[in-house]
Every structure is written in structure tokens, then in C-alpha cells.
PDB file of N, CA and C in Angstrom:
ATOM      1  N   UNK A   1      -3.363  15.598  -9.118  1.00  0.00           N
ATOM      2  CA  UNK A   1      -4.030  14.307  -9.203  1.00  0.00           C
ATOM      3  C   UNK A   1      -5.123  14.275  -8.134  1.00  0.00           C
ATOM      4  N   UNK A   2      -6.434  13.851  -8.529  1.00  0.00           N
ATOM      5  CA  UNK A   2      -7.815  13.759  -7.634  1.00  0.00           C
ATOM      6  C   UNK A   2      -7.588  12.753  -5.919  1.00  0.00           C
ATOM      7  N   UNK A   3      -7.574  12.710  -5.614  1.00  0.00           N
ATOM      8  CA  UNK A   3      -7.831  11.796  -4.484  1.00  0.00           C
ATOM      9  C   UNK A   3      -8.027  10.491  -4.889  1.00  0.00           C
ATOM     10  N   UNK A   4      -9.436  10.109  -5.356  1.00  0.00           N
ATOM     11  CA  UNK A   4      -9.635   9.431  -5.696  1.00  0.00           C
ATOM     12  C   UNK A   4      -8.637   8.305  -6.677  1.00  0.00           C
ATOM     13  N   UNK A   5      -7.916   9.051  -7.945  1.00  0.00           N
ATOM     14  CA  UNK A   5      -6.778   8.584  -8.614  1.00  0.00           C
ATOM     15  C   UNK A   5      -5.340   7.903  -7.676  1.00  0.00           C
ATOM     16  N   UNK A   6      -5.507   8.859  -6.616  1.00  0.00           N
ATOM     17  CA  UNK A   6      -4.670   8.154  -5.805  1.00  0.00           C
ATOM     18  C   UNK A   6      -4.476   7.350  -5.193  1.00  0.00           C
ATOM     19  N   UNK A   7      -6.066   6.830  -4.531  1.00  0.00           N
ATOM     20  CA  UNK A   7      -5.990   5.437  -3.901  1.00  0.00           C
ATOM     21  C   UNK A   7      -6.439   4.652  -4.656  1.00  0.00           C
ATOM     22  N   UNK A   8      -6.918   4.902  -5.793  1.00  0.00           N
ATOM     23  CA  UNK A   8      -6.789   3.958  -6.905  1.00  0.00           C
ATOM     24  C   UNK A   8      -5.496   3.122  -7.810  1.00  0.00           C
ATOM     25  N   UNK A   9      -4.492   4.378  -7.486  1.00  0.00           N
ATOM     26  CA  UNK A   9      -3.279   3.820  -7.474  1.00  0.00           C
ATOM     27  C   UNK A   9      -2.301   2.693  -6.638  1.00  0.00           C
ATOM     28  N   UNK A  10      -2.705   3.355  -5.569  1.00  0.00           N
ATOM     29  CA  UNK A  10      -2.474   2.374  -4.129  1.00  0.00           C
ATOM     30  C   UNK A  10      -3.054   1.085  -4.659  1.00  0.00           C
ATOM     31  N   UNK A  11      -4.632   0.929  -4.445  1.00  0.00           N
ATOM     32  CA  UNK A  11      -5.471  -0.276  -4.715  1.00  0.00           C
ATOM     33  C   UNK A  11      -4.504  -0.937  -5.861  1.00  0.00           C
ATOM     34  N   UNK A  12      -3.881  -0.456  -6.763  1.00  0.00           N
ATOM     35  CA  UNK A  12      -3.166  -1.491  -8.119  1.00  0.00           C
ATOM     36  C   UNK A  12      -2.434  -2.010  -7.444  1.00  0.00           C
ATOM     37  N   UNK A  13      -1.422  -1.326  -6.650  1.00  0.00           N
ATOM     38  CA  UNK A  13      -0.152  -1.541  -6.244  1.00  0.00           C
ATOM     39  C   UNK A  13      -0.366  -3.074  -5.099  1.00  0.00           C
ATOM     40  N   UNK A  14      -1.245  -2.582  -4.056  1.00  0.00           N
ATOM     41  CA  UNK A  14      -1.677  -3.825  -3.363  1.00  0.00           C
ATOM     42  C   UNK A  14      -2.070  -4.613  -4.015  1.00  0.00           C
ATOM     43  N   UNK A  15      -2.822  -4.887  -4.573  1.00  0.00           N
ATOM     44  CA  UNK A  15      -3.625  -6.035  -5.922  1.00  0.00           C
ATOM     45  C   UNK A  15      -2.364  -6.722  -6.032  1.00  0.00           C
ATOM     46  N   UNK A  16      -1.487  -6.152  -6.432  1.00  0.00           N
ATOM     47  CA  UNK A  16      -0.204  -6.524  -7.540  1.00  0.00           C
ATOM     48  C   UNK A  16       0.259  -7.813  -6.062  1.00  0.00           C
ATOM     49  N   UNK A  17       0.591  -6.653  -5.035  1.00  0.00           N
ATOM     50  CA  UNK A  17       1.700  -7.443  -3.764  1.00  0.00           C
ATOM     51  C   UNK A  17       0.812  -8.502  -3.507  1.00  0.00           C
ATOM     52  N   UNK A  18      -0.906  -8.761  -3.484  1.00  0.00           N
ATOM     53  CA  UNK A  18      -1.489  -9.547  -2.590  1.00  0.00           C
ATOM     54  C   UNK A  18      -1.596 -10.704  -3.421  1.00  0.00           C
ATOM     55  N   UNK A  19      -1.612 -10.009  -5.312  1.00  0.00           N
ATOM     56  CA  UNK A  19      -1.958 -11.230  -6.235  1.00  0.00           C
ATOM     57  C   UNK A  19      -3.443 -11.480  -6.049  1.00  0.00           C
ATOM     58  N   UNK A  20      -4.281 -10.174  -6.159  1.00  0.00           N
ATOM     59  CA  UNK A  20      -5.667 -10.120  -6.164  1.00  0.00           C
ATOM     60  C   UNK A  20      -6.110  -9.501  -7.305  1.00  0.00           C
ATOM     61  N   UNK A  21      -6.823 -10.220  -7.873  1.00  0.00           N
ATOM     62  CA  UNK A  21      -7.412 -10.443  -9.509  1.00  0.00           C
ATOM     63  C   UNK A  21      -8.942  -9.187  -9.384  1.00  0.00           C
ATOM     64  N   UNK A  22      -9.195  -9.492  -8.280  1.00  0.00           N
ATOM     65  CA  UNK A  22     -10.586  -8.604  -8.142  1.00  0.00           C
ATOM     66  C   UNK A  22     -10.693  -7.485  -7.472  1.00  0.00           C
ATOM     67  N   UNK A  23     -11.632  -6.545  -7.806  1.00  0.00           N
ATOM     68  CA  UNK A  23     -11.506  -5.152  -6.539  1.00  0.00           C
ATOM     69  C   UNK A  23     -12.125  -5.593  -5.750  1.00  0.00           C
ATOM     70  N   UNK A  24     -11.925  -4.582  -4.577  1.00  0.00           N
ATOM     71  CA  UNK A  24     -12.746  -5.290  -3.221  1.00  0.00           C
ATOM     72  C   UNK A  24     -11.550  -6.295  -2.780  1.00  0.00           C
ATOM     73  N   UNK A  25     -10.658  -6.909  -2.902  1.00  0.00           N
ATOM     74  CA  UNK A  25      -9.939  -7.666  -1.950  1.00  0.00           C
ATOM     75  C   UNK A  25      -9.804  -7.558  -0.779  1.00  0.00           C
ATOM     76  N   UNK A  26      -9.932  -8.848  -0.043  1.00  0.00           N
ATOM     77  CA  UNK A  26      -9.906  -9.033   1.401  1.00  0.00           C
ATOM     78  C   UNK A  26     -11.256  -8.520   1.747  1.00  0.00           C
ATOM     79  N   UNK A  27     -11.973  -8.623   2.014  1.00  0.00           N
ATOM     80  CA  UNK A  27     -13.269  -8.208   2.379  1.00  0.00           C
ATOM     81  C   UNK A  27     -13.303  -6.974   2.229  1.00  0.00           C
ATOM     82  N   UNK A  28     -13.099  -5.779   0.991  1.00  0.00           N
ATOM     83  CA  UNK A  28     -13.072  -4.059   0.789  1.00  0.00           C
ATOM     84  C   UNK A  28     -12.159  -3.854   1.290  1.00  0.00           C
ATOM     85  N   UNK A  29     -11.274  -5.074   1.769  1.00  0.00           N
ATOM     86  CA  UNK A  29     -10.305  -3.497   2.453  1.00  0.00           C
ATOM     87  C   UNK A  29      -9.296  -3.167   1.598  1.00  0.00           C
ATOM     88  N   UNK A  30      -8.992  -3.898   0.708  1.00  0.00           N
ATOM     89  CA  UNK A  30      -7.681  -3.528  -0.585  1.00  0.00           C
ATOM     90  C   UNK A  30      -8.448  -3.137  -1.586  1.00  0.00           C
ATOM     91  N   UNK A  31      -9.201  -1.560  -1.426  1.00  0.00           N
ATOM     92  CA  UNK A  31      -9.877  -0.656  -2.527  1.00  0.00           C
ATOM     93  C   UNK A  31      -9.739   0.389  -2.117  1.00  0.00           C
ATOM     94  N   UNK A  32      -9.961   0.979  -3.240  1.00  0.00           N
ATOM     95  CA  UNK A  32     -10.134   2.865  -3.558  1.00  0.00           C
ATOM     96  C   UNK A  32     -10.720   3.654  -2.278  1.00  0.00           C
ATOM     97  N   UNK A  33     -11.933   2.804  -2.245  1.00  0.00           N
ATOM     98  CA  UNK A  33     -12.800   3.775  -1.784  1.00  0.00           C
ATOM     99  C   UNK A  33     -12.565   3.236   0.078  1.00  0.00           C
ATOM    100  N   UNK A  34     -11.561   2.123   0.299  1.00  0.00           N
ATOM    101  CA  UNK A  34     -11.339   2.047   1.719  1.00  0.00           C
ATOM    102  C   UNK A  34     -10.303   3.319   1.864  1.00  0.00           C
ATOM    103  N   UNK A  35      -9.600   2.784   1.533  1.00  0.00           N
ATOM    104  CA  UNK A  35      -8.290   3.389   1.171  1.00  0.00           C
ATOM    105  C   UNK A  35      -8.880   5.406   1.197  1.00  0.00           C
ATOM    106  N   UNK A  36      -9.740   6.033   0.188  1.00  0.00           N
ATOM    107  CA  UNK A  36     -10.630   7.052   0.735  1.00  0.00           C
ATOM    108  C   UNK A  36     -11.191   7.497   1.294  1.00  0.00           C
ATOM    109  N   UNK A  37     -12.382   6.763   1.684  1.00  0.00           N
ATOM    110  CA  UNK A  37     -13.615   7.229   2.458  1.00  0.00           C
ATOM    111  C   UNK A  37     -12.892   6.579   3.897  1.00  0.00           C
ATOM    112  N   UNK A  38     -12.454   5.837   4.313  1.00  0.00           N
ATOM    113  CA  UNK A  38     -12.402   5.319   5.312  1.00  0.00           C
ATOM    114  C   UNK A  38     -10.797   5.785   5.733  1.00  0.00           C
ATOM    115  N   UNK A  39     -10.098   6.526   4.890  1.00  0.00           N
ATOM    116  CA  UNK A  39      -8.643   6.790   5.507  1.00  0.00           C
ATOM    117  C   UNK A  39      -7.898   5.105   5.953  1.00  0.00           C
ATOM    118  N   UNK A  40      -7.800   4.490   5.233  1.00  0.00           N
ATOM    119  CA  UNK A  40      -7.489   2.601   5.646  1.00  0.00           C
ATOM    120  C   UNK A  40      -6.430   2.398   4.786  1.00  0.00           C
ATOM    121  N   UNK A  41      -5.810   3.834   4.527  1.00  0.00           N
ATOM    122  CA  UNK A  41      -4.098   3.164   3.403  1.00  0.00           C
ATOM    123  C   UNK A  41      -3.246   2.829   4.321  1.00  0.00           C
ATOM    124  N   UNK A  42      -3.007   2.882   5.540  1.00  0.00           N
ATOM    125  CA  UNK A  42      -2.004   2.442   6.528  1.00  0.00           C
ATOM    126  C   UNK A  42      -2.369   0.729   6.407  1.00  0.00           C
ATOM    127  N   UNK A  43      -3.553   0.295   6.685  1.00  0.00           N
ATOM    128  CA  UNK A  43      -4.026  -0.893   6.707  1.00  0.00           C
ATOM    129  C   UNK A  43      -3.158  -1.682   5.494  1.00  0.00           C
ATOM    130  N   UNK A  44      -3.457  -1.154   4.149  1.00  0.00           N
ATOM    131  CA  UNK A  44      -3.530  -1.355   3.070  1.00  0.00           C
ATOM    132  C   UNK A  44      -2.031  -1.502   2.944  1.00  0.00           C
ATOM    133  N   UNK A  45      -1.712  -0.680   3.280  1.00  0.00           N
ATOM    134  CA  UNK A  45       0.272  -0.795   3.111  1.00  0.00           C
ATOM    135  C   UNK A  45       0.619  -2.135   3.912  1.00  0.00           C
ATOM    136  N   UNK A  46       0.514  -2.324   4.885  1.00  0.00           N
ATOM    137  CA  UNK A  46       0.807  -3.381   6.036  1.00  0.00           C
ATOM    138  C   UNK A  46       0.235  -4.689   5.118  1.00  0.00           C
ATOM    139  N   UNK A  47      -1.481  -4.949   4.808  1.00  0.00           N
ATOM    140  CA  UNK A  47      -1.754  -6.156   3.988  1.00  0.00           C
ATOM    141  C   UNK A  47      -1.103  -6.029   3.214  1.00  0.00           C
ATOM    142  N   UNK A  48      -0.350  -5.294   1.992  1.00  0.00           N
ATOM    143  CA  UNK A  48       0.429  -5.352   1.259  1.00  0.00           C
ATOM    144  C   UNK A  48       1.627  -5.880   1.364  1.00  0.00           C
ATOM    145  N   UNK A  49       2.893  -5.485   2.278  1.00  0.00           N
ATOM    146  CA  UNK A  49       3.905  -5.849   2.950  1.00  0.00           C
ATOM    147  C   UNK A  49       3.631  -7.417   3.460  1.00  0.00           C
ATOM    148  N   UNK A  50       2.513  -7.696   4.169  1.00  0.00           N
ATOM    149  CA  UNK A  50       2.717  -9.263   4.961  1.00  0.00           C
ATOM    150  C   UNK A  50       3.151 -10.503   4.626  1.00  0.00           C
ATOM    151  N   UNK A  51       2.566 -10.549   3.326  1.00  0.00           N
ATOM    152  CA  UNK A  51       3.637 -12.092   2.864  1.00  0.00           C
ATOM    153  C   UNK A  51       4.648 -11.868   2.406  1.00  0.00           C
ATOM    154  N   UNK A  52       5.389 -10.634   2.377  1.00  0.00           N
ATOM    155  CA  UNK A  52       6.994 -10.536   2.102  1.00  0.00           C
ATOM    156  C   UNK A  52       7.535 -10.521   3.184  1.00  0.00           C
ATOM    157  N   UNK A  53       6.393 -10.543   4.595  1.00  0.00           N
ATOM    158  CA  UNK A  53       7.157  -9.834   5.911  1.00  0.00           C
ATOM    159  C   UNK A  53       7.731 -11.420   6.378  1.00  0.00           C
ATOM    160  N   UNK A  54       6.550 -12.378   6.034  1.00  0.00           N
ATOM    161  CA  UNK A  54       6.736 -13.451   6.807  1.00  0.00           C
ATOM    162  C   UNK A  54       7.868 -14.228   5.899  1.00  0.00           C
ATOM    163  N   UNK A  55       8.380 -13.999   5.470  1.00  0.00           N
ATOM    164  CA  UNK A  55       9.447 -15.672   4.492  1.00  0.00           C
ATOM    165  C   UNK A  55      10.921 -13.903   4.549  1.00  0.00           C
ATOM    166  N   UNK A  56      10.515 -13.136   4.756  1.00  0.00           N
ATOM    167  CA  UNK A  56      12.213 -12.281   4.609  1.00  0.00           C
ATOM    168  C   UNK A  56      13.519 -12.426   5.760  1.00  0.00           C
ATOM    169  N   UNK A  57      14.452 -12.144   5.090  1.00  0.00           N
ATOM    170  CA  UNK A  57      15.478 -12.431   6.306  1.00  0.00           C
ATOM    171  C   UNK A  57      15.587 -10.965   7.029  1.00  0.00           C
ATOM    172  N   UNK A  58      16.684 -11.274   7.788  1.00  0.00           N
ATOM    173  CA  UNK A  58      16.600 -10.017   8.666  1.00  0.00           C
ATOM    174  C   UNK A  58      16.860  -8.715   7.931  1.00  0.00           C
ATOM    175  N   UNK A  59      17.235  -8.358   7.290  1.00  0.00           N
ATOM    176  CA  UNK A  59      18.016  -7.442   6.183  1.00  0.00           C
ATOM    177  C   UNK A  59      16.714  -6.982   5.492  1.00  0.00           C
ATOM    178  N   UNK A  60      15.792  -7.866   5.251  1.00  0.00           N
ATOM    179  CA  UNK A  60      14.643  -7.466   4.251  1.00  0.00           C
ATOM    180  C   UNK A  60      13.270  -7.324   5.254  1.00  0.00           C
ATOM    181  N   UNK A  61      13.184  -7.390   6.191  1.00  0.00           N
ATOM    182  CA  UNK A  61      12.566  -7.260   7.574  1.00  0.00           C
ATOM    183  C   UNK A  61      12.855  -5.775   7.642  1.00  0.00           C
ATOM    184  N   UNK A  62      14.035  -5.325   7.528  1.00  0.00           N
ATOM    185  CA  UNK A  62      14.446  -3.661   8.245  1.00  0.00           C
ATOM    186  C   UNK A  62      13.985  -3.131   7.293  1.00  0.00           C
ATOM    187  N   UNK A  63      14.305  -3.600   6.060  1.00  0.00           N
ATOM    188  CA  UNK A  63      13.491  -2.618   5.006  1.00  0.00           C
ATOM    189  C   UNK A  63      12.249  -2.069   4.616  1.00  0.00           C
ATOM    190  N   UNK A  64      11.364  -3.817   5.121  1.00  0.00           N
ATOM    191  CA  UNK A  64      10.329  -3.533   5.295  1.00  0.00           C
ATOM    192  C   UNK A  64       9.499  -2.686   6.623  1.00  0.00           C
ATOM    193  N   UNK A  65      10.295  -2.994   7.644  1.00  0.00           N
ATOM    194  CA  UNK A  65       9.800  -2.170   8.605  1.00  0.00           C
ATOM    195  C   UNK A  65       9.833  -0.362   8.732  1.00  0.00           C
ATOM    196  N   UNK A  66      10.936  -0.206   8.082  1.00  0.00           N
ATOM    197  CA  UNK A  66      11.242   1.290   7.332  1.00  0.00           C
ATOM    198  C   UNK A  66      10.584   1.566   6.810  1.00  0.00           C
ATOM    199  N   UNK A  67       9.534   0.586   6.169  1.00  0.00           N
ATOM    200  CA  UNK A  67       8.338   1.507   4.868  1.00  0.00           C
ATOM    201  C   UNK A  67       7.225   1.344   5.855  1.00  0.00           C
ATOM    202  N   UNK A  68       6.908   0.666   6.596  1.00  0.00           N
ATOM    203  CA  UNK A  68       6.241   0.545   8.013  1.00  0.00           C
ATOM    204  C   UNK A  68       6.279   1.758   8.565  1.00  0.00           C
ATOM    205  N   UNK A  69       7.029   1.932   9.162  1.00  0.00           N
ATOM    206  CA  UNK A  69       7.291   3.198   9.792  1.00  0.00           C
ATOM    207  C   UNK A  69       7.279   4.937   9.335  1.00  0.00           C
ATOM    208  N   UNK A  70       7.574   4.467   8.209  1.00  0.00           N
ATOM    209  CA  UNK A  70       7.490   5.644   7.751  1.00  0.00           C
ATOM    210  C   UNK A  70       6.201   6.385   7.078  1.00  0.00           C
ATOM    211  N   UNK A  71       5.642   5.261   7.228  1.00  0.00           N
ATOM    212  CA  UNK A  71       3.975   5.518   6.544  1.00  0.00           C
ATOM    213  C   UNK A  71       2.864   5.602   7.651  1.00  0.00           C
ATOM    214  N   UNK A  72       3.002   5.218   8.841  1.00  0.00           N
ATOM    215  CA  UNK A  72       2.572   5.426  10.217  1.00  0.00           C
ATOM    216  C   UNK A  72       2.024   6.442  10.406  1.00  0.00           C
ATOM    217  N   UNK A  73       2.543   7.470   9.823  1.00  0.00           N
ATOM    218  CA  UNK A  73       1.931   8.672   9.586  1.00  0.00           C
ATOM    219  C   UNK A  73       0.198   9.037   9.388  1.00  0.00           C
ATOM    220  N   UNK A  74      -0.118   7.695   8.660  1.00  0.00           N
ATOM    221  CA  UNK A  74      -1.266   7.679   7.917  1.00  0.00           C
ATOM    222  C   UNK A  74      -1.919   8.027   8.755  1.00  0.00           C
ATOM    223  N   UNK A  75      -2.324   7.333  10.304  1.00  0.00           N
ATOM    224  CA  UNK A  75      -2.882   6.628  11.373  1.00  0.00           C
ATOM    225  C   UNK A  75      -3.450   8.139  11.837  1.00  0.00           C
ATOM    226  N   UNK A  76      -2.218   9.007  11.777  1.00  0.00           N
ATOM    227  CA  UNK A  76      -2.644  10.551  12.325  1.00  0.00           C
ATOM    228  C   UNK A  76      -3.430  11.548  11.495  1.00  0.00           C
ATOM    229  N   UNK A  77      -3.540  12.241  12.008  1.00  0.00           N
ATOM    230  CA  UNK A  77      -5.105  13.010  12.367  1.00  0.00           C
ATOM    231  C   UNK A  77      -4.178  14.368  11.318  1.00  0.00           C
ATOM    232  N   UNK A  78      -3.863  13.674   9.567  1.00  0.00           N
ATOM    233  CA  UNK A  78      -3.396  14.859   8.882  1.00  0.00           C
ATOM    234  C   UNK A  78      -4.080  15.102   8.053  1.00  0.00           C
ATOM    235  N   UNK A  79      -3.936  16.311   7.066  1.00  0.00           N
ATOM    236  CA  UNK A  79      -4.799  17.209   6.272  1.00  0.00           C
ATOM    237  C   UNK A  79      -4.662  16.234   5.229  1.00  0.00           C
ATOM    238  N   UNK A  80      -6.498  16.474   4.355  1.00  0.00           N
ATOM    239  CA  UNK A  80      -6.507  15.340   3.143  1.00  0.00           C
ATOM    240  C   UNK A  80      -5.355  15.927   2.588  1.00  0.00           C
ATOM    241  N   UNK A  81      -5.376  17.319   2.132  1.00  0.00           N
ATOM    242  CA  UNK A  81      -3.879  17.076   0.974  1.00  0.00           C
ATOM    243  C   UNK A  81      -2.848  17.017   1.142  1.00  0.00           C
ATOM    244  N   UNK A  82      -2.509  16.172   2.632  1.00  0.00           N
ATOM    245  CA  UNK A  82      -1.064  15.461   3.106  1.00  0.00           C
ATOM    246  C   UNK A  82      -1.453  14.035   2.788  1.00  0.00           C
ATOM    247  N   UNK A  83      -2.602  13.485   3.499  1.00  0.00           N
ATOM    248  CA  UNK A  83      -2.716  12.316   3.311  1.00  0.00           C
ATOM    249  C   UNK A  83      -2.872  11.341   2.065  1.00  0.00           C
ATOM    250  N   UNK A  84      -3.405  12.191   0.965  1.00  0.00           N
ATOM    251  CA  UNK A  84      -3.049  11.572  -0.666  1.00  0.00           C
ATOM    252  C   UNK A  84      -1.487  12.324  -0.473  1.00  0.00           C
ATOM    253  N   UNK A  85      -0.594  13.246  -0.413  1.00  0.00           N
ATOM    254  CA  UNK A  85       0.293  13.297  -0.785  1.00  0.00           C
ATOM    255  C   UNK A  85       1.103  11.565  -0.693  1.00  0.00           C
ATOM    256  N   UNK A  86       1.278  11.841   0.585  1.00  0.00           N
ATOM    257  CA  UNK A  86       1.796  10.359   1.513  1.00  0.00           C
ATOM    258  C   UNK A  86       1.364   9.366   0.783  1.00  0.00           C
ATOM    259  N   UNK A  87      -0.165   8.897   0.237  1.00  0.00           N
ATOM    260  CA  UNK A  87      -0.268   8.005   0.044  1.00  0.00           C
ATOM    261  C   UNK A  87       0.355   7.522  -2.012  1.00  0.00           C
ATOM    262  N   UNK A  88       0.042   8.898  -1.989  1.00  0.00           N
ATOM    263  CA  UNK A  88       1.403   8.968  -3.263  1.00  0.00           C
ATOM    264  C   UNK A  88       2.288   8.478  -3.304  1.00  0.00           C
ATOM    265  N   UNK A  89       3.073   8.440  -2.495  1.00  0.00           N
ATOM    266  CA  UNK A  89       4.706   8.559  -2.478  1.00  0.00           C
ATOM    267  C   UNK A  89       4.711   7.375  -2.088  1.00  0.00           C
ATOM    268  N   UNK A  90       3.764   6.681  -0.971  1.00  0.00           N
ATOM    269  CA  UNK A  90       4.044   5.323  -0.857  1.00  0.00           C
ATOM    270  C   UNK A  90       4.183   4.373  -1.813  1.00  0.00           C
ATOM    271  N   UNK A  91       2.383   4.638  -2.458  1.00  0.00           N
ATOM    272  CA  UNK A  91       2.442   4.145  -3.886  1.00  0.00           C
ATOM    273  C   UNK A  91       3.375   3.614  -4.708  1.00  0.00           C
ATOM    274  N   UNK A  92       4.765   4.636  -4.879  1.00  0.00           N
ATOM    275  CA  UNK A  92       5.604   4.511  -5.665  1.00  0.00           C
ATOM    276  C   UNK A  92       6.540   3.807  -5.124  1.00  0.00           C
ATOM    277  N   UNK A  93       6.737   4.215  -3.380  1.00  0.00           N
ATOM    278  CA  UNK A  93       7.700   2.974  -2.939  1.00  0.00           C
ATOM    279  C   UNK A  93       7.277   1.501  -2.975  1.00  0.00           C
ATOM    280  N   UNK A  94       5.984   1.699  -2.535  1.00  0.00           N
ATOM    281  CA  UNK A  94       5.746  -0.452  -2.772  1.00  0.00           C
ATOM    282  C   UNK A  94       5.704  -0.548  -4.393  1.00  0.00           C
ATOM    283  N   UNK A  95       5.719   0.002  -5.717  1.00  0.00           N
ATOM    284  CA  UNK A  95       5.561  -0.071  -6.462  1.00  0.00           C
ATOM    285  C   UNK A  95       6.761  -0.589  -6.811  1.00  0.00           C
ATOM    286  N   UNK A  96       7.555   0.142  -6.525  1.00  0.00           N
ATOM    287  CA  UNK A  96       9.407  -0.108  -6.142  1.00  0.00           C
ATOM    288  C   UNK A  96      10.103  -1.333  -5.848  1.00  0.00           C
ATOM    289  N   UNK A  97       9.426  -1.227  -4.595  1.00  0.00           N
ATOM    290  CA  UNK A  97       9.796  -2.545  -4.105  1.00  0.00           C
ATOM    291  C   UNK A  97       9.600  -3.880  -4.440  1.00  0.00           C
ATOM    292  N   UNK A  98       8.179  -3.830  -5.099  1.00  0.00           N
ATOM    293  CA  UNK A  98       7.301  -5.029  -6.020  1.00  0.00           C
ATOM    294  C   UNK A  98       8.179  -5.439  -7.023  1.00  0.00           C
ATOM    295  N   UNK A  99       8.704  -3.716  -7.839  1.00  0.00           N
ATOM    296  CA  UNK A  99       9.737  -4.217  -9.628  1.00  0.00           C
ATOM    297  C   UNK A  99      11.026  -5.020  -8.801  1.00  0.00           C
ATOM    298  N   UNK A 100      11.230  -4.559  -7.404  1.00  0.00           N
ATOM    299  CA  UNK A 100      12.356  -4.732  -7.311  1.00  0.00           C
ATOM    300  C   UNK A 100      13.044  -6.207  -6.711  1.00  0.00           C
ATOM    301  N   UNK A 101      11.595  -7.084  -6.310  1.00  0.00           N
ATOM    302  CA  UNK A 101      11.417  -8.070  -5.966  1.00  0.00           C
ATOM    303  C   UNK A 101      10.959  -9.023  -6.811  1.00  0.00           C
ATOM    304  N   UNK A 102      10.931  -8.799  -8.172  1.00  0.00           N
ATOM    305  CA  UNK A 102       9.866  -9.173  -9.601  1.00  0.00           C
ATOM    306  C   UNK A 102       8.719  -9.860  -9.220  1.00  0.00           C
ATOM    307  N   UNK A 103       7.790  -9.403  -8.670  1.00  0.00           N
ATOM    308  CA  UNK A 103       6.737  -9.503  -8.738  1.00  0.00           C
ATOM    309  C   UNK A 103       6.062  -8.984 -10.074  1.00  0.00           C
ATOM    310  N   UNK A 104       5.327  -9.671 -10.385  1.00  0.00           N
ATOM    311  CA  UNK A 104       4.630  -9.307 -11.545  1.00  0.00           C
ATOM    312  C   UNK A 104       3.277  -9.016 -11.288  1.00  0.00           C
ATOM    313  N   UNK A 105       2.765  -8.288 -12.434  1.00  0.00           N
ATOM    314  CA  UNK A 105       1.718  -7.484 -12.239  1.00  0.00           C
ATOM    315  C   UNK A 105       0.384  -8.660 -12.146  1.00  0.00           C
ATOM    316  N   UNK A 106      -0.603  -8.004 -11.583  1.00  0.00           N
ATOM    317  CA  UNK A 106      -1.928  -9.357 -11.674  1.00  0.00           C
ATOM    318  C   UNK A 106      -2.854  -9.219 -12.847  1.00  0.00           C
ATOM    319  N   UNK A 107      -2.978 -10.253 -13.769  1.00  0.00           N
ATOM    320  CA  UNK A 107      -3.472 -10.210 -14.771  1.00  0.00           C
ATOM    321  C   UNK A 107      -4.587 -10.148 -14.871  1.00  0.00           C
TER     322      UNK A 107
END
């Protein structure tokens, strides 16, 4: 899968968590090409996570901080074809977490 496909994937997934109808959300920063050119999927994961961070109890706090943490990774200084890997795999966990919270998709 291209790079590009990948943070394009990401970009759905946030859309979905933020309930953003348009690309470009948040001033560019919930897009493809932040998320690419700018290495900003750590960002992107975190705006994603925040309004589940603020109303969760403690139990759903650890969980979320676990996908926090574990994506931290981003921040460092790794090879592009780690950093779409990672941002793969995240992908699928907030994707996860979204079905698993029924969030629904943004129309």
C-alpha cells in the first residue's frame, strides 16, 4: 500500500472520531497530506482520541492512553517504511475502537 493510501486512511478514520464532513479539518491538520508531508499522524491520533479522552472514566482513560503511548513512536526520527507501517496499524486500532464505541461513520 502507497504512503499516500495510508494517511488517507488515517484522515477517514479521524474524520469519522472528530465528525468532520470536510478534508482539511481543523485547520489541515486532520489530512493526508499533514499526516504525509509533514509526518503529523501522532498529532492526528491524539485530535482523534480527545473528545473520548475528556467524558471517559478511568478504565477508558487507560485504554486510551495505551493507544497514546504506543503510537509515540511517531514523534521519532523512524524510517518512512516504519512510519506508514505504524500508521497502518493504528489506523485499524482507532478504527476499532470507533466500531467499538458505535460511532458512526461521517456522512
Amino acid at each position: 500500500m502507497f504512503s499516500e493510501q495510508i494517511a488517507i486512511k488515517l484522515e477517514i478514520v479521524a474524520r469519522r472520531a472528530l465528525n468532520i464532513k470536510k478534508k482539511g479539518g481543523m485547520g489541515g491538520v486532520i489530512s493526508a497530506q499533514h499526516i504525509e508531508k509533514e509526518h503529523g499522524a501522532f498529532t492526528v491520533i491524539c485530535a482523534a482520541l480527545a473528545p473520548y479522552y475528556l467524558n471517559a472514566t478511568e478504565e477508558e482513560r487507560k485504554t486510551l492512553n495505551d493507544i497514546i503511548e504506543r503510537y509515540k513512536v511517531l514523534n521519532e526520527n523512524c524510517s518512512p517504511e516504519e512510519y506508514f507501517k505504524i500508521i497502518d496499524r493504528a489506523s485499524e486500532e482507532l478504527k476499532n475502537l470507533l466500531n467499538h464505541l458505535g460511532v458512526q461513520d461521517v456522512e
